[in-house]
Structure formats: structure tokens, C-alpha cells
PDB file of N, CA and C in Angstrom:
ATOM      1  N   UNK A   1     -35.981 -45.011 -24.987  1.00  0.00           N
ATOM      2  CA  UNK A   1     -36.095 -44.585 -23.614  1.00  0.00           C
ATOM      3  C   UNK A   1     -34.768 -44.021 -23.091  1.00  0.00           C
ATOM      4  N   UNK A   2     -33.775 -44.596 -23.307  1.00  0.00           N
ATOM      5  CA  UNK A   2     -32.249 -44.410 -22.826  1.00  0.00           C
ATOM      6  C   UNK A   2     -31.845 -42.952 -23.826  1.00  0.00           C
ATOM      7  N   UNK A   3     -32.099 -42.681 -25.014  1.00  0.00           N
ATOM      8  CA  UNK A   3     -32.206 -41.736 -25.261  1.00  0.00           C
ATOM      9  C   UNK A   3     -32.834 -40.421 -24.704  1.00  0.00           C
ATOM     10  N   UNK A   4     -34.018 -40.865 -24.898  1.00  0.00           N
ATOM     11  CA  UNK A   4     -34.736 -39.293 -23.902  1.00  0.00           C
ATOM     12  C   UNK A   4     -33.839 -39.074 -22.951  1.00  0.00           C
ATOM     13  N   UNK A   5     -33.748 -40.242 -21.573  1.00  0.00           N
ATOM     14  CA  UNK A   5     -33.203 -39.475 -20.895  1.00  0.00           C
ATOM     15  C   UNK A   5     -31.253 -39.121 -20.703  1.00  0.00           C
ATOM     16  N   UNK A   6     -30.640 -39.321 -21.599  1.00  0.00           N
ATOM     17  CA  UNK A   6     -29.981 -38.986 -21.875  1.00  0.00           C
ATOM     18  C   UNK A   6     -29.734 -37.411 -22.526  1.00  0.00           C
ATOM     19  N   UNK A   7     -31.008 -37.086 -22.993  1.00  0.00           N
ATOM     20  CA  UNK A   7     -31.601 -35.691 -24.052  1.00  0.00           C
ATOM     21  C   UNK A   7     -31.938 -34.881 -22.362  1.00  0.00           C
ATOM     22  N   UNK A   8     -32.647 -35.698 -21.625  1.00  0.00           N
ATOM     23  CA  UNK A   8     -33.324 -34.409 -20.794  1.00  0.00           C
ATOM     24  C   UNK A   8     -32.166 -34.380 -20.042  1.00  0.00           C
ATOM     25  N   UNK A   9     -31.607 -35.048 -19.542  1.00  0.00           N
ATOM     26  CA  UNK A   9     -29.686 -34.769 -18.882  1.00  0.00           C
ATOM     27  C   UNK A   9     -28.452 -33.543 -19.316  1.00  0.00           C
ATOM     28  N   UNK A  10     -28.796 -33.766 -20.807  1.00  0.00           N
ATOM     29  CA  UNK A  10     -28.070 -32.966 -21.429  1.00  0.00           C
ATOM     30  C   UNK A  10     -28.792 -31.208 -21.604  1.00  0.00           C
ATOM     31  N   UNK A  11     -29.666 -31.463 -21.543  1.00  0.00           N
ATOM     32  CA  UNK A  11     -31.094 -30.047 -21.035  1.00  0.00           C
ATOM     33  C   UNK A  11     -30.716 -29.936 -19.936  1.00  0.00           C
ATOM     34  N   UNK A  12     -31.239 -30.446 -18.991  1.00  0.00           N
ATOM     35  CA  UNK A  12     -31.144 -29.899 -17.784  1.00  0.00           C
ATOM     36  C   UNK A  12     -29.563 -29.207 -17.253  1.00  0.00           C
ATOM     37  N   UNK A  13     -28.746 -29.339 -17.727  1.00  0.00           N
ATOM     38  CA  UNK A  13     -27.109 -29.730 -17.505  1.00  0.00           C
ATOM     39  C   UNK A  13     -27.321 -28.066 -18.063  1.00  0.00           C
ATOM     40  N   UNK A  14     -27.088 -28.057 -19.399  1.00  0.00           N
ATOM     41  CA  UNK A  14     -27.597 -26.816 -19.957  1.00  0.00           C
ATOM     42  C   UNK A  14     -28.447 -25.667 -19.416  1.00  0.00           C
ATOM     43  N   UNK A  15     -29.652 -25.800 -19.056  1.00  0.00           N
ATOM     44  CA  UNK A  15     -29.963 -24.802 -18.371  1.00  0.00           C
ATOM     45  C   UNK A  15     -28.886 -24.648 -16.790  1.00  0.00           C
ATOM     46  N   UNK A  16     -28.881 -25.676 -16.165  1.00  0.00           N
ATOM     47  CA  UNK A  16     -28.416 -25.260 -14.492  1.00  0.00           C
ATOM     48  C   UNK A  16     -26.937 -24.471 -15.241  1.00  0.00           C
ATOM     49  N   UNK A  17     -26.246 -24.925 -16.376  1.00  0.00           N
ATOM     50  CA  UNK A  17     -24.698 -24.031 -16.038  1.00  0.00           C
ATOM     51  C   UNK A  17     -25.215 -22.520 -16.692  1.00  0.00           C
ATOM     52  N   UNK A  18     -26.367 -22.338 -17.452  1.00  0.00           N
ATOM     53  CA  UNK A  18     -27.025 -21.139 -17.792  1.00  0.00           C
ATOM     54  C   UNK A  18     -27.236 -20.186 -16.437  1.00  0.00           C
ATOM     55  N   UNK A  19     -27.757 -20.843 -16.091  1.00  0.00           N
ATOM     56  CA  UNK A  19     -28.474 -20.111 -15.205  1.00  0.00           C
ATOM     57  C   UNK A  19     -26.984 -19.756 -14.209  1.00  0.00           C
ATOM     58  N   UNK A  20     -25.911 -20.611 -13.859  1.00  0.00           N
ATOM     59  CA  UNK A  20     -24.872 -20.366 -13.177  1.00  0.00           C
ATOM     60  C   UNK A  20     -23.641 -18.758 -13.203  1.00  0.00           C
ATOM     61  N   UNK A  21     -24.105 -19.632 -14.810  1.00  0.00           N
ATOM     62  CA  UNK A  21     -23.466 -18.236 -15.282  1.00  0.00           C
ATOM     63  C   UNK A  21     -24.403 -16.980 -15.904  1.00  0.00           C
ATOM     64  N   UNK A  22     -25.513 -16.999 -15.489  1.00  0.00           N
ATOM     65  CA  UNK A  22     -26.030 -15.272 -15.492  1.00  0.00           C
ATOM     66  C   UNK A  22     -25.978 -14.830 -14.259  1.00  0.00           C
ATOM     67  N   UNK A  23     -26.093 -15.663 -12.997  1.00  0.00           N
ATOM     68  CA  UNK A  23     -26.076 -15.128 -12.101  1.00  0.00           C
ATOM     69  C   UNK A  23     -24.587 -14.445 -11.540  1.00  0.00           C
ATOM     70  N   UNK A  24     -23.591 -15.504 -12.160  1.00  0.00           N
ATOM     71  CA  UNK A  24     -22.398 -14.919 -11.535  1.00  0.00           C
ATOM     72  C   UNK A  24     -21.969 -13.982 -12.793  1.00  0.00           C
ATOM     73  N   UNK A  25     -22.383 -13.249 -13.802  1.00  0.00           N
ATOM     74  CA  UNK A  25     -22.489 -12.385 -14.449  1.00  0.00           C
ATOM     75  C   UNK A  25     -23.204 -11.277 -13.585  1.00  0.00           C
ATOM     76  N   UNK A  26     -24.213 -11.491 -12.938  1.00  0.00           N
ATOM     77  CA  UNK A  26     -25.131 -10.416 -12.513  1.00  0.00           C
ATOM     78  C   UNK A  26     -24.245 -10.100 -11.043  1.00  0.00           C
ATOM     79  N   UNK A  27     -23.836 -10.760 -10.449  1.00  0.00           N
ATOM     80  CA  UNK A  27     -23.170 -10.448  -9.083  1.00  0.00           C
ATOM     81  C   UNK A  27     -21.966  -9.412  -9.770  1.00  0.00           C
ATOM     82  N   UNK A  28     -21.461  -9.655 -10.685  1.00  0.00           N
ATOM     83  CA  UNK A  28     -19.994  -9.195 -10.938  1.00  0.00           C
ATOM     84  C   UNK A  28     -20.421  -7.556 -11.389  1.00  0.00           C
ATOM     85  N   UNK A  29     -21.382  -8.013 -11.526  1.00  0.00           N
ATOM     86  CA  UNK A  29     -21.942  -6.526 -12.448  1.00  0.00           C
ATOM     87  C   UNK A  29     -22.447  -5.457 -11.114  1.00  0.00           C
ATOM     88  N   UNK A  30     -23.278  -6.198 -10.396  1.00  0.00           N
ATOM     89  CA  UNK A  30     -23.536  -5.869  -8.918  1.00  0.00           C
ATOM     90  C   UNK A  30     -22.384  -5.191  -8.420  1.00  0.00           C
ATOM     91  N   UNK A  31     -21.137  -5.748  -8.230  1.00  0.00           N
ATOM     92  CA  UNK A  31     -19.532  -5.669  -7.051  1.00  0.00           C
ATOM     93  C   UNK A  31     -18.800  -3.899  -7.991  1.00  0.00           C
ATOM     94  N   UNK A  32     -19.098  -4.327  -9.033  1.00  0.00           N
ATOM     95  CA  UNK A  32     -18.502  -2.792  -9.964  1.00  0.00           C
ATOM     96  C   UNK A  32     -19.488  -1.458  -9.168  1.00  0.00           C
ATOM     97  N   UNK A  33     -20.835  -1.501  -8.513  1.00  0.00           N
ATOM     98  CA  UNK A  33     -21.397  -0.297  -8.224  1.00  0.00           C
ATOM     99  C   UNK A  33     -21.342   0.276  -6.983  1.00  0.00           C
ATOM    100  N   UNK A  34     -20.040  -0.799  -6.123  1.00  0.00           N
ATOM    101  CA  UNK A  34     -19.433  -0.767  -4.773  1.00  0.00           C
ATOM    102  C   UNK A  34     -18.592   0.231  -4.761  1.00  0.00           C
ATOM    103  N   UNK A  35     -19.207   1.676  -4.009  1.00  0.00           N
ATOM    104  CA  UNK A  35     -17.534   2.082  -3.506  1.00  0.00           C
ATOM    105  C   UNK A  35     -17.366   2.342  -1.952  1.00  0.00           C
ATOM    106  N   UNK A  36     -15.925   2.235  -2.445  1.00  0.00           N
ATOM    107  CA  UNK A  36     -15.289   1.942  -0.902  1.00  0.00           C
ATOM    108  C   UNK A  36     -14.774   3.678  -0.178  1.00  0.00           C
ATOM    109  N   UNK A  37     -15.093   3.930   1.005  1.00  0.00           N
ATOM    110  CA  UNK A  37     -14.811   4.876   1.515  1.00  0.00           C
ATOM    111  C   UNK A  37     -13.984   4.747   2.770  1.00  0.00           C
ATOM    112  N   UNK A  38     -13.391   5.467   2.514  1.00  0.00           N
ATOM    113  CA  UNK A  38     -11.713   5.586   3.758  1.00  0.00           C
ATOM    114  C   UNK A  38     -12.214   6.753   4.680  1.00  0.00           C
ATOM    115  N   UNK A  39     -12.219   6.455   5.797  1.00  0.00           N
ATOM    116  CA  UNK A  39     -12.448   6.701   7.071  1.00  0.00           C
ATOM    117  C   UNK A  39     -11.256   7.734   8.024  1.00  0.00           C
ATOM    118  N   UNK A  40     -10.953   9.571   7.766  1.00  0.00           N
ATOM    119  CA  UNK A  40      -9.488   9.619   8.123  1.00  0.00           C
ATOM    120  C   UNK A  40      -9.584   9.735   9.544  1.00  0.00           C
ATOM    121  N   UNK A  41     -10.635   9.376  10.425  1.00  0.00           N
ATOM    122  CA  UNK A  41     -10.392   9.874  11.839  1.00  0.00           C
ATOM    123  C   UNK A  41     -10.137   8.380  12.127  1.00  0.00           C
ATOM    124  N   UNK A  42     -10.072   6.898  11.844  1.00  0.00           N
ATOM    125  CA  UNK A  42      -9.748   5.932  12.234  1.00  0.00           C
ATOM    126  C   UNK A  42      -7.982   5.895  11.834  1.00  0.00           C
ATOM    127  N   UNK A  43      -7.140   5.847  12.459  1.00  0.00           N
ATOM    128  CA  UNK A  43      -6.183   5.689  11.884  1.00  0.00           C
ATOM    129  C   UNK A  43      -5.535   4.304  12.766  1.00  0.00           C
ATOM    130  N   UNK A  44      -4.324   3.867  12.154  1.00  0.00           N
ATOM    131  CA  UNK A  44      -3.826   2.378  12.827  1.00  0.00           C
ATOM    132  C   UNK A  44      -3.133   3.077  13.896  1.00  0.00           C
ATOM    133  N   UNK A  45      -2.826   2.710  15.071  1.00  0.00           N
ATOM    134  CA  UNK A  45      -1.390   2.823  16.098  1.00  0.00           C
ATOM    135  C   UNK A  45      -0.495   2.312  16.152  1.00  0.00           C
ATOM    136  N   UNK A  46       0.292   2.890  15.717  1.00  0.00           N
ATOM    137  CA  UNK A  46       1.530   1.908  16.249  1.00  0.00           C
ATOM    138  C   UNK A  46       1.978   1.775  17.386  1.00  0.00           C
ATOM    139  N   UNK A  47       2.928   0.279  17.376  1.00  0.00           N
ATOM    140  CA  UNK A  47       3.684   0.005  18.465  1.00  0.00           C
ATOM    141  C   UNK A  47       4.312   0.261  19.475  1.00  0.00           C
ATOM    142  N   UNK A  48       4.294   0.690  20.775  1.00  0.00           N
ATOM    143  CA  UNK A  48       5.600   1.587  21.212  1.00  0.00           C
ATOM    144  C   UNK A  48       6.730   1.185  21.092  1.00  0.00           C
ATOM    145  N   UNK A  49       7.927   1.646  20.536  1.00  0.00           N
ATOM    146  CA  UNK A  49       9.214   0.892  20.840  1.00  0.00           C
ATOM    147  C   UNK A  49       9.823   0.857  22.289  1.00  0.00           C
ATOM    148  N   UNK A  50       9.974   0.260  23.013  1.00  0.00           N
ATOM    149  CA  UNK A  50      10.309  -0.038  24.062  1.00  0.00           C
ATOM    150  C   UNK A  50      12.085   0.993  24.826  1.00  0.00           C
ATOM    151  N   UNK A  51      11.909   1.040  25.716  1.00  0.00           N
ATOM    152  CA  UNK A  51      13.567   1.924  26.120  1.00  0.00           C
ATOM    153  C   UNK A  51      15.065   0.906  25.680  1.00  0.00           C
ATOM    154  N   UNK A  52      15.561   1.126  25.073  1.00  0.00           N
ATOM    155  CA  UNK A  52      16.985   0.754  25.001  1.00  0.00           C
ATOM    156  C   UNK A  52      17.680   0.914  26.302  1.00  0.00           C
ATOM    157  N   UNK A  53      18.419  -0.222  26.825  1.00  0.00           N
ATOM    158  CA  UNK A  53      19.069   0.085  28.245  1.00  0.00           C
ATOM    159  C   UNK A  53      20.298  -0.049  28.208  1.00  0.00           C
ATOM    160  N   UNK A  54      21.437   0.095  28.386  1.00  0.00           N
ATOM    161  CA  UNK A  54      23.163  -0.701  28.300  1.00  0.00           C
ATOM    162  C   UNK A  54      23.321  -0.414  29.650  1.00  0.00           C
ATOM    163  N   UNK A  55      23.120  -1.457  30.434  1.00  0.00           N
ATOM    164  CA  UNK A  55      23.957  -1.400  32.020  1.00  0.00           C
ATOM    165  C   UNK A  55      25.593  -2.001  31.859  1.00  0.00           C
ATOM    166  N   UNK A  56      26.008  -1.259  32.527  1.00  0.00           N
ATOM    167  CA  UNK A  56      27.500  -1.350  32.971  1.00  0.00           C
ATOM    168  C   UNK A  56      27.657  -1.892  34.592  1.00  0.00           C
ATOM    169  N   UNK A  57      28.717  -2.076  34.921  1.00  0.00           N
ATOM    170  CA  UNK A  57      29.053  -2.736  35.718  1.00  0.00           C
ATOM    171  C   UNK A  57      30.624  -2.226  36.197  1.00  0.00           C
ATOM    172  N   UNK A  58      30.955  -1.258  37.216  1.00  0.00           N
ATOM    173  CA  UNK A  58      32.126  -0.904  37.151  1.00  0.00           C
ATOM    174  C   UNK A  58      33.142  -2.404  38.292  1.00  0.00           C
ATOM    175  N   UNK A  59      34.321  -2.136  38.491  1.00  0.00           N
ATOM    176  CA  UNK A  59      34.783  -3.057  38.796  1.00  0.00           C
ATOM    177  C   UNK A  59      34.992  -2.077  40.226  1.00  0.00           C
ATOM    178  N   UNK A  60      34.278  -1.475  41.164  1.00  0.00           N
ATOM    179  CA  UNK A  60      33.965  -0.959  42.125  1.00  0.00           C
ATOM    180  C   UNK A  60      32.303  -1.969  42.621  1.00  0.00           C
ATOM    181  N   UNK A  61      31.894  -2.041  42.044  1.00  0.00           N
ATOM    182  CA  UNK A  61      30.373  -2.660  41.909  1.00  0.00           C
ATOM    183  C   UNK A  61      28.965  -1.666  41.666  1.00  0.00           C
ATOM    184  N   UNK A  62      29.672  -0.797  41.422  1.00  0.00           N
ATOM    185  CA  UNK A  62      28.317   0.805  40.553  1.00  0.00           C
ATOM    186  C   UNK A  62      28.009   0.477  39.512  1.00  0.00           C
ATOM    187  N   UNK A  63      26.984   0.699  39.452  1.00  0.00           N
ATOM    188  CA  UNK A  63      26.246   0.464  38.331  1.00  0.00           C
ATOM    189  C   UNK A  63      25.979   1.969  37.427  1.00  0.00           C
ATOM    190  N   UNK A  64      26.709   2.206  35.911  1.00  0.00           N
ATOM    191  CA  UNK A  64      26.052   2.849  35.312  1.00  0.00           C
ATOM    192  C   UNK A  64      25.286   2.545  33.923  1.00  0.00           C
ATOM    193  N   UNK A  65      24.189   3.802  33.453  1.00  0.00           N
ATOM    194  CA  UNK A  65      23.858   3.055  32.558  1.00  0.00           C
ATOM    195  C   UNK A  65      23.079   4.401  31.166  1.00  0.00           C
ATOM    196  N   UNK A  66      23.077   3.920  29.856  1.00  0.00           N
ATOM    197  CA  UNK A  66      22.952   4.561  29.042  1.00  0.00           C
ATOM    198  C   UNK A  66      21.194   4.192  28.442  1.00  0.00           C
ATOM    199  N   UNK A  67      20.483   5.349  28.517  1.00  0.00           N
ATOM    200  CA  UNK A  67      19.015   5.003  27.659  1.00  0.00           C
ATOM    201  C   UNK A  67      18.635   5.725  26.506  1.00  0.00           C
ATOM    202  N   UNK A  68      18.333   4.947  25.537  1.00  0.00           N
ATOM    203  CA  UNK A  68      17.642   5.870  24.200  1.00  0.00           C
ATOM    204  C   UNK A  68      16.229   5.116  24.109  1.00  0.00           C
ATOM    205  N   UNK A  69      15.061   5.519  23.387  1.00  0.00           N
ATOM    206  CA  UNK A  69      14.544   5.362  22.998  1.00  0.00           C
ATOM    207  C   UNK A  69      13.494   6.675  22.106  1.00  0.00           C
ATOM    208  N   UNK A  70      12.301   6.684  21.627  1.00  0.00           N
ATOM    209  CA  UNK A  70      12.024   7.478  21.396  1.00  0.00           C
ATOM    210  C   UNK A  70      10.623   8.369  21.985  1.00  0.00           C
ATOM    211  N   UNK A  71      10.235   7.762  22.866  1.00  0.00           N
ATOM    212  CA  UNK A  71       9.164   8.458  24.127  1.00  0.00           C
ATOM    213  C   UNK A  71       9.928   8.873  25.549  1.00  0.00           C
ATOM    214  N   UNK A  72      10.297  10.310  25.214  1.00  0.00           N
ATOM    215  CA  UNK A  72      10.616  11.135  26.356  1.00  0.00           C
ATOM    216  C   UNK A  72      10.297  10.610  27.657  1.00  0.00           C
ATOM    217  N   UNK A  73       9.178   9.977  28.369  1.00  0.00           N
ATOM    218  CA  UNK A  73       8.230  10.280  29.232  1.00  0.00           C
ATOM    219  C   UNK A  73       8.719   8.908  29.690  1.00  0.00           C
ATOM    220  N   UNK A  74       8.864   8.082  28.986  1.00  0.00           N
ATOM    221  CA  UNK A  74       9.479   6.473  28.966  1.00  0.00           C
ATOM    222  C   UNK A  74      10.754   6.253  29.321  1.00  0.00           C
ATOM    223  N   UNK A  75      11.696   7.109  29.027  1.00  0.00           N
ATOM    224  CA  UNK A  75      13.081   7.211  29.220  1.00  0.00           C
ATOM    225  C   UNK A  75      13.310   7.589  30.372  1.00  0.00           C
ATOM    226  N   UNK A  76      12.592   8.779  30.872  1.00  0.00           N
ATOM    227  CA  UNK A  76      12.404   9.334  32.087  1.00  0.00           C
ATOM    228  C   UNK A  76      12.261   8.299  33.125  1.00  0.00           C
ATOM    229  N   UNK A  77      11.011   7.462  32.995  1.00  0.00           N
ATOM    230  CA  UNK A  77      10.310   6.395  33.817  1.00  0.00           C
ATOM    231  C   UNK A  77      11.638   5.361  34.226  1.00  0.00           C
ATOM    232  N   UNK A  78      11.771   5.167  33.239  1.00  0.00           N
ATOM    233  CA  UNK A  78      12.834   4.116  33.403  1.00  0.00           C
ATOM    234  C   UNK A  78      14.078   4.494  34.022  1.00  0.00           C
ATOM    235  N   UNK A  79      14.701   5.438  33.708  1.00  0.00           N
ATOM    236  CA  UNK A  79      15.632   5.758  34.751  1.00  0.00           C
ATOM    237  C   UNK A  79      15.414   6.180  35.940  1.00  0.00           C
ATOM    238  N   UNK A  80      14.634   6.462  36.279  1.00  0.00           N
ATOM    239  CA  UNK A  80      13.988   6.371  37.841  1.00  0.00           C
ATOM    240  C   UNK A  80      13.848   5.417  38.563  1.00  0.00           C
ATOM    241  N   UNK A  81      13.028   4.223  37.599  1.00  0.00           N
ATOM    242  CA  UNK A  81      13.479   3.293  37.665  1.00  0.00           C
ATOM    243  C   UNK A  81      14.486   2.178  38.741  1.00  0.00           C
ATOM    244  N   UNK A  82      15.519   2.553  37.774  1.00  0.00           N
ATOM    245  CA  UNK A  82      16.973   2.018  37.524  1.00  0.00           C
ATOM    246  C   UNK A  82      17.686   2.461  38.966  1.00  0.00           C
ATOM    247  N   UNK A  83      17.287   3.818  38.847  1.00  0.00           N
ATOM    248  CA  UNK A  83      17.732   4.414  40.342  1.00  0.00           C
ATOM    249  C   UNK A  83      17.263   3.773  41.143  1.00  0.00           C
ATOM    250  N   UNK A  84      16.416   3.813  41.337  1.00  0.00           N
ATOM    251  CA  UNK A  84      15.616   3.329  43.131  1.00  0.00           C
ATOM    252  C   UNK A  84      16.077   1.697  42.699  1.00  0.00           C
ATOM    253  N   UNK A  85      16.500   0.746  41.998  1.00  0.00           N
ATOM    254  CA  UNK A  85      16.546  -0.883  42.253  1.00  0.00           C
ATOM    255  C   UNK A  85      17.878  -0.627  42.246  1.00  0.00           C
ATOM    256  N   UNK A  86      18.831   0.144  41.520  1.00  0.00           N
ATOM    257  CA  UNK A  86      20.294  -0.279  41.454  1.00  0.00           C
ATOM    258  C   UNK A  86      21.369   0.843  42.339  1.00  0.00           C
ATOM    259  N   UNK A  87      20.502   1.509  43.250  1.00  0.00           N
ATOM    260  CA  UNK A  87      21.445   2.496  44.043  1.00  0.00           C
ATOM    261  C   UNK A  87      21.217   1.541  45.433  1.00  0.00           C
ATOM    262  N   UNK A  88      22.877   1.780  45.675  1.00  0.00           N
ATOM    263  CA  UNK A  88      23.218   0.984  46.727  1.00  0.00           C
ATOM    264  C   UNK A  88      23.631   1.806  47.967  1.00  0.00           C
ATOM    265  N   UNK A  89      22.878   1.518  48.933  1.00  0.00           N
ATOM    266  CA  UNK A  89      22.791   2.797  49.866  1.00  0.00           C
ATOM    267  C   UNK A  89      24.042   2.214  51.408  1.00  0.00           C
TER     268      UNK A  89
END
């Protein structure tokens, strides 16, 4: 008795890793007939880099000051900015 089922254990064991591995044979075989297509009107954005500022401080109490960055329109903004909070009327 302890035999048999020791026999049908060792069967059953046998078929389930059979069967485990045709299927993950058949998926793998499946993933090879995948292709992948690139999309060129989605593209990533980047970050804006933000304005670089160096305020000075004269020993009068004027304020001047130096901007780089690399959005024209940003540099602009910001020194306008700078004007209207740090001009002392």
C-alpha cells in the first residue's frame, strides 16, 4: 500500500513539473513573436533649468545683479522681476 502511493506521488510530481515546463516553454516561444514599436511623435521633456541669479550688494545699499540661464523668455522674466522688488525709489 505505502508503495503505490509513494509510485502515484512520484507520477503525479512528474507529470505537474511536465506540464510546468511545456508551458513555460510555450510562453517563451510566444514572447520571441513580440515586436516592440517606438512611437517618434511621443518624445520625453525635459526639465527646465531654472535662472542662475548672483545678487550683489554695493556698500551704497544698490543692488546689482548678474543672470544666465538658458530660456531667453525666463531671463527676461526674472529680471523684471528683480527690478520692480529691489529698486528703491
Amino acid at each position: 500500500m505505502k508503495k503505490l502511493f509513494i509510485q502515484s506521488f512520484i507520477m503525479s510530481f512528474i507529470i505537474v513539473f511536465a506540464i510546468a515546463f511545456m508551458s513555460s516553454f510555450a510562453f517563451s516561444v510566444e514572447n520571441k513573436n513580440i515586436q516592440i514599436k517606438k512611437q517618434p511623435e511621443i518624445q520625453q521633456v525635459k526639465p527646465k533649468k531654472p535662472v542662475k541669479i548672483k545678487l550683489k550688494r554695493s556698500s551704497e545699499g544698490k543692488y546689482t545683479w548678474e543672470l544666465s540661464g538658458d530660456d531667453v523668455d525666463e531671463i527676461v522674466k526674472a529680471d523684471k522681476r528683480l527690478k520692480k522688488l529691489l529698486t528703491t525709489e
